[in-house]
Each structure stands twice: as C-alpha cells, then as structure tokens.
PDB file of N, CA and C in Angstrom:
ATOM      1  N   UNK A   1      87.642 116.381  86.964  1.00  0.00           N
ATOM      2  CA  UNK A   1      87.125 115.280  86.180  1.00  0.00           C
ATOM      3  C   UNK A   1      87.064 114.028  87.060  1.00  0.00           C
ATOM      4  N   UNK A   2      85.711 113.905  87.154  1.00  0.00           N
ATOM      5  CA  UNK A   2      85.824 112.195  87.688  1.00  0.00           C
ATOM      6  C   UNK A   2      86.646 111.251  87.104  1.00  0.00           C
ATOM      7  N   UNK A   3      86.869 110.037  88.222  1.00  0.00           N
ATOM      8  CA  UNK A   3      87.849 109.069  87.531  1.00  0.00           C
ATOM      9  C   UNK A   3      87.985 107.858  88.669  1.00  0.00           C
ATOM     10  N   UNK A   4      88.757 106.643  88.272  1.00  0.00           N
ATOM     11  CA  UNK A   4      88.557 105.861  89.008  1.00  0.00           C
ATOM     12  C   UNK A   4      89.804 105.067  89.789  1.00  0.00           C
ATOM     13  N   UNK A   5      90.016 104.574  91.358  1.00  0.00           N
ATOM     14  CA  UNK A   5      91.253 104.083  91.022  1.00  0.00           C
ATOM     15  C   UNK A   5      90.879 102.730  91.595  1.00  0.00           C
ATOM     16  N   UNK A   6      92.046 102.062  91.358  1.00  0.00           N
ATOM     17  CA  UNK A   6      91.785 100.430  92.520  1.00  0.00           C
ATOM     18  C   UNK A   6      92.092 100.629  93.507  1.00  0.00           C
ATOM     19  N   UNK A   7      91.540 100.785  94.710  1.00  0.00           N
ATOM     20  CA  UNK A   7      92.383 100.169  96.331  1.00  0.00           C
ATOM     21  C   UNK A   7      92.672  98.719  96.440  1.00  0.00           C
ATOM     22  N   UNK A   8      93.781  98.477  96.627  1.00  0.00           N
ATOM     23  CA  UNK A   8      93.952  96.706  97.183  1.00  0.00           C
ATOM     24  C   UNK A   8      93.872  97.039  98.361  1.00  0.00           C
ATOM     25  N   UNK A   9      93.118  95.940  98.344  1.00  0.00           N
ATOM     26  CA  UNK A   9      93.164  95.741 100.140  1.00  0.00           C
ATOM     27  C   UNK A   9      94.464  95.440 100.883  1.00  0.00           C
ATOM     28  N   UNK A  10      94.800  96.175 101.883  1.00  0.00           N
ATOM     29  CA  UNK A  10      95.869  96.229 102.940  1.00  0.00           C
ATOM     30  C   UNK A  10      97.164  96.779 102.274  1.00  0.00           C
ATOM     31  N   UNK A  11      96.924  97.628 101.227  1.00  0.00           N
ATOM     32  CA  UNK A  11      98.016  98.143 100.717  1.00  0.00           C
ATOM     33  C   UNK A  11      97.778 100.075 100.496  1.00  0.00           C
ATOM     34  N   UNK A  12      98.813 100.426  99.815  1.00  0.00           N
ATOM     35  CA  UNK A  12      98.545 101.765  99.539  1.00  0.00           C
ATOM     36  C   UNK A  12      98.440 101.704  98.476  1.00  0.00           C
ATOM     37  N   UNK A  13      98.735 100.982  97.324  1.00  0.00           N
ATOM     38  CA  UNK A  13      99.460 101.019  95.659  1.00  0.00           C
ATOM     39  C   UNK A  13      98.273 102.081  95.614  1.00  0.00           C
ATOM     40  N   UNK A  14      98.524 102.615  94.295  1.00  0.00           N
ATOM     41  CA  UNK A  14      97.141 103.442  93.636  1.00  0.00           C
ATOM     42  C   UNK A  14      98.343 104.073  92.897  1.00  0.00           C
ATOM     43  N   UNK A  15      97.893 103.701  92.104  1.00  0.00           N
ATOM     44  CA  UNK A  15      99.357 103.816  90.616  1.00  0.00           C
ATOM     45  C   UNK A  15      98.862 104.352  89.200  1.00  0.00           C
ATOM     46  N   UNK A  16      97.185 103.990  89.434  1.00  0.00           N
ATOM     47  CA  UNK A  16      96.053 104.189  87.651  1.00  0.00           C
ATOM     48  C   UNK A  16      95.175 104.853  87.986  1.00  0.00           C
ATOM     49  N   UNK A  17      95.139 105.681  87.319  1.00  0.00           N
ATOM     50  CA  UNK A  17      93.155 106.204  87.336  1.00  0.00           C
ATOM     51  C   UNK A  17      93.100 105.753  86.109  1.00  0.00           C
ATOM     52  N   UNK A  18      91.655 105.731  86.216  1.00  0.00           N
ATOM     53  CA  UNK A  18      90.990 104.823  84.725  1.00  0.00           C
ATOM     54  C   UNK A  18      89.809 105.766  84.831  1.00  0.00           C
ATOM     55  N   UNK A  19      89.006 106.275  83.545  1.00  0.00           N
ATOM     56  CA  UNK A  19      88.420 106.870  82.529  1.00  0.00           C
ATOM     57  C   UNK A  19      86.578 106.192  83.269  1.00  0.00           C
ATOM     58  N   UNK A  20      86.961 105.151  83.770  1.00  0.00           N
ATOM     59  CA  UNK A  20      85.624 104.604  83.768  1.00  0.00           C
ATOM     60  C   UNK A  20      86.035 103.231  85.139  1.00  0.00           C
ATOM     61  N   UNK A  21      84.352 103.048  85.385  1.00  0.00           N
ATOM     62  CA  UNK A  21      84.924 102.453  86.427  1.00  0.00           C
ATOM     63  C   UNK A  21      84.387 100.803  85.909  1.00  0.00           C
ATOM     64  N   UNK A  22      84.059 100.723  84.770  1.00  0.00           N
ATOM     65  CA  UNK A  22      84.225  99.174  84.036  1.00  0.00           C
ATOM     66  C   UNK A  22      85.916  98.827  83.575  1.00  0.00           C
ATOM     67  N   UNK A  23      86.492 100.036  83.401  1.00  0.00           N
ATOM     68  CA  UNK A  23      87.837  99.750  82.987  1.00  0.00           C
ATOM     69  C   UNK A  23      88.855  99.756  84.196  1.00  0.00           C
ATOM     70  N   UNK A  24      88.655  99.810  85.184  1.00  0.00           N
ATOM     71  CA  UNK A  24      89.025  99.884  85.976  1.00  0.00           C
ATOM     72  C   UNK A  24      88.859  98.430  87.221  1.00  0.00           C
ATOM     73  N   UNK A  25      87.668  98.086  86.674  1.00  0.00           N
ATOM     74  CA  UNK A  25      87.223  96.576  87.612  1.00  0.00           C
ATOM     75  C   UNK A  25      87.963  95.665  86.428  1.00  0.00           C
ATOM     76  N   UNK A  26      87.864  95.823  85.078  1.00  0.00           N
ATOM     77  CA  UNK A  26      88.672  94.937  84.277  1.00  0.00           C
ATOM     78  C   UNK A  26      89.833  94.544  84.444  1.00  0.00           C
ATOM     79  N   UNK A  27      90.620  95.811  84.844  1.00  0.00           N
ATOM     80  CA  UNK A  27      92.164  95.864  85.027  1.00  0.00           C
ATOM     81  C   UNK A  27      92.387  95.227  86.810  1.00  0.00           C
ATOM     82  N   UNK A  28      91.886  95.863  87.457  1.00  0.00           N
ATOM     83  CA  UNK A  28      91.757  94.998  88.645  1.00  0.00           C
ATOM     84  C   UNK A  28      91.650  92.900  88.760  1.00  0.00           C
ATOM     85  N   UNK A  29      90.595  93.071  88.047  1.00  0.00           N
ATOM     86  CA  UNK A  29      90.789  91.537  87.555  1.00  0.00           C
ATOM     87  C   UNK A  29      91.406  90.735  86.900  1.00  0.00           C
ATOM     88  N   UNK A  30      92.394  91.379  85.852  1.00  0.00           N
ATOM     89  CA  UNK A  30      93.499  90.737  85.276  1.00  0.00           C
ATOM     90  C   UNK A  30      94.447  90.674  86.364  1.00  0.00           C
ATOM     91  N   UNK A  31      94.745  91.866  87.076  1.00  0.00           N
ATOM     92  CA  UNK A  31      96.203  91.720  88.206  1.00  0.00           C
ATOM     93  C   UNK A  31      95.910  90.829  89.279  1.00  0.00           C
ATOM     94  N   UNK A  32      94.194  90.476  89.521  1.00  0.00           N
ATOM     95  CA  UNK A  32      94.225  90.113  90.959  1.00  0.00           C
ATOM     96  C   UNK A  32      94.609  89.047  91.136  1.00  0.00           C
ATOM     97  N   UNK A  33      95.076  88.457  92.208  1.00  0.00           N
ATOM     98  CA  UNK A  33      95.913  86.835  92.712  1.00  0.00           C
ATOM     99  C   UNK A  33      94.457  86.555  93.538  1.00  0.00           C
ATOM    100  N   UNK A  34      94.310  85.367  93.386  1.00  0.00           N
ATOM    101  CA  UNK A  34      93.214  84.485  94.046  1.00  0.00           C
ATOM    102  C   UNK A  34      92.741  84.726  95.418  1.00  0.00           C
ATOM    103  N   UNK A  35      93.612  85.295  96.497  1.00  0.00           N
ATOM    104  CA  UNK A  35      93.942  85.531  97.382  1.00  0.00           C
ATOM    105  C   UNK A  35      93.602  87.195  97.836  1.00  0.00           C
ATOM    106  N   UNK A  36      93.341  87.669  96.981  1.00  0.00           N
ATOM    107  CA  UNK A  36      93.395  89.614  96.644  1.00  0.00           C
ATOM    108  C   UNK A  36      91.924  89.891  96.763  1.00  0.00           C
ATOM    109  N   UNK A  37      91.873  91.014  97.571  1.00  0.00           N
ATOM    110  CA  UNK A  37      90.305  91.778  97.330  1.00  0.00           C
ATOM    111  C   UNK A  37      90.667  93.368  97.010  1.00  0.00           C
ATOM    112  N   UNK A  38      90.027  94.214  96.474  1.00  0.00           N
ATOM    113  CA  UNK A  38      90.012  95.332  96.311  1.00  0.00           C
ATOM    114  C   UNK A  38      88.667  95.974  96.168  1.00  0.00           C
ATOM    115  N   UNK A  39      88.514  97.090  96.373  1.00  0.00           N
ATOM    116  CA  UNK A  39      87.574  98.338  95.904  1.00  0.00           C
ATOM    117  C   UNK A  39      88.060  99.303  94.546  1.00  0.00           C
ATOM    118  N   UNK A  40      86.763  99.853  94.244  1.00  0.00           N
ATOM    119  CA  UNK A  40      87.091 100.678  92.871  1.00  0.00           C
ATOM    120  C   UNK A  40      86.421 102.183  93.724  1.00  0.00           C
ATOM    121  N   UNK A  41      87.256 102.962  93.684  1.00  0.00           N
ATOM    122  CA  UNK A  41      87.221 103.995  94.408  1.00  0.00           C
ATOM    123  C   UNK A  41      86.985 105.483  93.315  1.00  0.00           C
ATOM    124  N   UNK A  42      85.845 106.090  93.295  1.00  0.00           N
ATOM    125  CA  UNK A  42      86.159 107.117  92.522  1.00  0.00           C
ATOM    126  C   UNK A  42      86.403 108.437  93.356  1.00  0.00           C
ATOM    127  N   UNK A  43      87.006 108.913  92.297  1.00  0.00           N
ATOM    128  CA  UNK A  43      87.887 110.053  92.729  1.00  0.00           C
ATOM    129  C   UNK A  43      87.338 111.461  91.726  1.00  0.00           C
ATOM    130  N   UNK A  44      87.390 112.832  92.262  1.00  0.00           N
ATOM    131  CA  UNK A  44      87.154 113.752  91.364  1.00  0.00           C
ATOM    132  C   UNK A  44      88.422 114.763  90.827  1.00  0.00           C
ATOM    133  N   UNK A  45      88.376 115.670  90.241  1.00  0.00           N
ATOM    134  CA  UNK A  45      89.734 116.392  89.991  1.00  0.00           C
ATOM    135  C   UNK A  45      90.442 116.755  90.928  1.00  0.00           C
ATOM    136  N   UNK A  46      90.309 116.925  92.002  1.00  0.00           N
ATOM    137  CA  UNK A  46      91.252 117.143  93.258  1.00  0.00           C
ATOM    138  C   UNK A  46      91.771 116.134  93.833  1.00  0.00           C
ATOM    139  N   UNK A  47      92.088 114.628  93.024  1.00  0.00           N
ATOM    140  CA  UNK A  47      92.639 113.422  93.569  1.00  0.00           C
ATOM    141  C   UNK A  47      94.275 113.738  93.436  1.00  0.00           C
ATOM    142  N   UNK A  48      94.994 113.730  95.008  1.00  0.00           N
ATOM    143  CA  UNK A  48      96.199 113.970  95.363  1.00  0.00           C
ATOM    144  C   UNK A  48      96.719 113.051  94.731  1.00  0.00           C
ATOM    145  N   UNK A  49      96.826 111.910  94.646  1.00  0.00           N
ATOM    146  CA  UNK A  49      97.689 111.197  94.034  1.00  0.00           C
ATOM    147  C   UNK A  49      97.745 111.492  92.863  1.00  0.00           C
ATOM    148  N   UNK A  50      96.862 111.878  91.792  1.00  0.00           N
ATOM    149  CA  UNK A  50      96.912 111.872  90.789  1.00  0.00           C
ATOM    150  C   UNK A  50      97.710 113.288  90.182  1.00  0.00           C
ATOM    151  N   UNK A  51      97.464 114.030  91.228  1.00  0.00           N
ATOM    152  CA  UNK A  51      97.906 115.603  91.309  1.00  0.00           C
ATOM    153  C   UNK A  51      99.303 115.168  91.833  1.00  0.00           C
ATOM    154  N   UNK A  52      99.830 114.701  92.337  1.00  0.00           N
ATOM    155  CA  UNK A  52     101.294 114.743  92.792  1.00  0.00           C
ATOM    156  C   UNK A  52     101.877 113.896  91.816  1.00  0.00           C
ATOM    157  N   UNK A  53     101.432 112.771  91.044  1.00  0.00           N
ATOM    158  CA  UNK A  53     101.725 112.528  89.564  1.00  0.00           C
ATOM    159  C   UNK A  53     102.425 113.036  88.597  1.00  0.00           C
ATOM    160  N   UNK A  54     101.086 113.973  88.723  1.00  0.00           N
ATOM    161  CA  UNK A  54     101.104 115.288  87.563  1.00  0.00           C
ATOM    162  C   UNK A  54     102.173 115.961  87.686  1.00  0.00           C
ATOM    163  N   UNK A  55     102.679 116.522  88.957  1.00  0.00           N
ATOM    164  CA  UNK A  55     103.640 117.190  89.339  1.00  0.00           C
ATOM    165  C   UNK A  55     104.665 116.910  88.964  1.00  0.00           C
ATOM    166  N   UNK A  56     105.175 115.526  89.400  1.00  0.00           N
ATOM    167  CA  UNK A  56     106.284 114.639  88.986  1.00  0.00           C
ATOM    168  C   UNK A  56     106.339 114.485  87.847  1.00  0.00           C
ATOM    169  N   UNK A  57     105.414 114.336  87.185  1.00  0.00           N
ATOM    170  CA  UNK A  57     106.163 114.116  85.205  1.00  0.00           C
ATOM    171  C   UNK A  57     106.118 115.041  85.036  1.00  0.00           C
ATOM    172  N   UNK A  58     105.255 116.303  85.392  1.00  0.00           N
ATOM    173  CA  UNK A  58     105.883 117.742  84.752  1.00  0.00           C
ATOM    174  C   UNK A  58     107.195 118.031  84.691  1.00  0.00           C
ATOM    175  N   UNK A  59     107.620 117.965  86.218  1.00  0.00           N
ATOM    176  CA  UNK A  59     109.435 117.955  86.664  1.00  0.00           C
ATOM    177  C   UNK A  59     110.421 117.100  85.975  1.00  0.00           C
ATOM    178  N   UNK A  60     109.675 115.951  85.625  1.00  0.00           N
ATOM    179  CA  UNK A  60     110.756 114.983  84.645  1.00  0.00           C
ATOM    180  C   UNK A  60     110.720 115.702  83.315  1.00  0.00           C
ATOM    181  N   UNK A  61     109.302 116.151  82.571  1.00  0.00           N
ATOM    182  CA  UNK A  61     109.090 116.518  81.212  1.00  0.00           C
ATOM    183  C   UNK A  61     110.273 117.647  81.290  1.00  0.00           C
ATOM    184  N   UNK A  62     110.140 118.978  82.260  1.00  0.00           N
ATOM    185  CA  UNK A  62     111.156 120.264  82.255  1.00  0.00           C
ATOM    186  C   UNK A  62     112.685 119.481  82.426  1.00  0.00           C
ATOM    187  N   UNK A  63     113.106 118.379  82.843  1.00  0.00           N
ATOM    188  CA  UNK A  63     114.384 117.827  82.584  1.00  0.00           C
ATOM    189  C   UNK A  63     115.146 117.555  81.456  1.00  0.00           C
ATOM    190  N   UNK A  64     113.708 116.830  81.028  1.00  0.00           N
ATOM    191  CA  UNK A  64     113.829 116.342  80.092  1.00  0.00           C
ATOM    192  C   UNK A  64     114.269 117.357  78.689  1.00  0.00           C
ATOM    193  N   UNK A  65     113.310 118.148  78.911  1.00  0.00           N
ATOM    194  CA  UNK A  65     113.677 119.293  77.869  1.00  0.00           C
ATOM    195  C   UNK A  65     114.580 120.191  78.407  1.00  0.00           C
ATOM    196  N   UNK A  66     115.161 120.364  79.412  1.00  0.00           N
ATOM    197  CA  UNK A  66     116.173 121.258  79.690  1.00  0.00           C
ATOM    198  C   UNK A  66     117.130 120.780  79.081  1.00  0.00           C
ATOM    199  N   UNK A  67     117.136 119.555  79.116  1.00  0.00           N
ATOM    200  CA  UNK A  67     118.420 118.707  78.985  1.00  0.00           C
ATOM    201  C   UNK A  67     118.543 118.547  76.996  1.00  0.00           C
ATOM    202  N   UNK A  68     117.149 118.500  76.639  1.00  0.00           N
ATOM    203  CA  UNK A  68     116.967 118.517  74.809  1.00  0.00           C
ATOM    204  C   UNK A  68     117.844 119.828  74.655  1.00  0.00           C
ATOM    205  N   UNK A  69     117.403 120.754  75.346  1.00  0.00           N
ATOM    206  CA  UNK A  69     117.741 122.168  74.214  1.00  0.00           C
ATOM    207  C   UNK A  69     119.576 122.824  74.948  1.00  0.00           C
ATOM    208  N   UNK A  70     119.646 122.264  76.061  1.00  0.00           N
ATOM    209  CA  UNK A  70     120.868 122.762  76.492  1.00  0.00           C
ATOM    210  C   UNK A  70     122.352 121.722  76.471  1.00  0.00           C
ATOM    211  N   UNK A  71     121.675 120.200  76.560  1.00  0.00           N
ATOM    212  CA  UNK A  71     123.023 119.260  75.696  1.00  0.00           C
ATOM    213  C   UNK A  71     123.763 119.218  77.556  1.00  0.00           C
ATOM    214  N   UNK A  72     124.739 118.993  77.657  1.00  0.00           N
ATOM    215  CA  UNK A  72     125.430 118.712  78.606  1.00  0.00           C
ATOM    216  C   UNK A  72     125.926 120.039  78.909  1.00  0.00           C
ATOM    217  N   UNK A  73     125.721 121.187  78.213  1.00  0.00           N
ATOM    218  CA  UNK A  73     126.842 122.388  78.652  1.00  0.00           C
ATOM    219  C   UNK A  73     126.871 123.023  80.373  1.00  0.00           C
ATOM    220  N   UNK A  74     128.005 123.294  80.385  1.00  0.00           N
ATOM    221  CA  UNK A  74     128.437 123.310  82.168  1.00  0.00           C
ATOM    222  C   UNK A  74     128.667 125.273  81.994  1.00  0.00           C
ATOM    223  N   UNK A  75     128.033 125.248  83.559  1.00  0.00           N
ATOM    224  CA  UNK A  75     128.421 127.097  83.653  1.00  0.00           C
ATOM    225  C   UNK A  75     130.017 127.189  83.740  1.00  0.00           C
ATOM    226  N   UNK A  76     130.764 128.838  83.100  1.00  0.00           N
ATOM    227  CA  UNK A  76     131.472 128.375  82.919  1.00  0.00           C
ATOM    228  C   UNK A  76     132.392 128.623  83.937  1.00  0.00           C
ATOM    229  N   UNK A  77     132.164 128.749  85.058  1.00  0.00           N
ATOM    230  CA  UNK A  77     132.874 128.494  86.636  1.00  0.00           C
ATOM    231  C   UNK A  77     132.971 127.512  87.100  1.00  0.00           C
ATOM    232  N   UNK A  78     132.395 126.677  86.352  1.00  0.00           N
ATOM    233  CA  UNK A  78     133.010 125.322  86.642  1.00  0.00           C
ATOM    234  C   UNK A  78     133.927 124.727  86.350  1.00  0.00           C
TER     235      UNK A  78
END
C-alpha cells in the first residue's frame, strides 16, 4: 500500500506514514520551526521503517498478552 512519510532535512526522524500525501504536508506544517525544511516522501508496502514498526508492536502486543493471560506466574524452578 502506498503511503507517505516526512523527511526533515538533516535528520533521520520518520516516525508517521500518513494515508495521503495532503495529510502528511499538513502535519509537516504544524511541527515545522521557521528554520526547518522537509520533503514528503512516498513510500510503497515494502517501507522498512514502517515494517520494522510493525514488528515492534507486534512483539509488544505478544507481551502484552502473554502477560494478560499468564499474570506474573514464575516456572516452578524458580
């Protein structure tokens, strides 16, 4: 799925994809400091950042629920 992110200039951030790339120059323009330039960069479904994201809240979500359905209980060799 296409999608869009901000580059700031002289940085790495890239923290949002946005749906569209009007919503994406919007949001850029609320954060920017007077001083700031950026690009709106689109990206297609194989965007790494967005994929290593994904990854990461999956791993938090399986914590998260490991931790819902199993409570604090310890193996019992411990």
């Amino acid at each position: 799925m296409n999608h869009y992110h901000i580059r700031w200039a002289g940085s790495k951030i890239d923290w949002q994809a946005f749906q569209t790339k009007d919503e994406a120059v919007a949001e850029a323009e609320h954060l920017k400091r007077p001083d700031e330039n950026y690009n709106i960069e689109e990206r297609n479904g194989n965007c790494e950042g967005c994929l290593c994201r994904m990854r990461n809240t999956r791993s938090r979500d399986a914590d998260r629920n490991t931790q819902k359905v199993f409570g604090n209980i310890t193996h019992p060799s411990t």
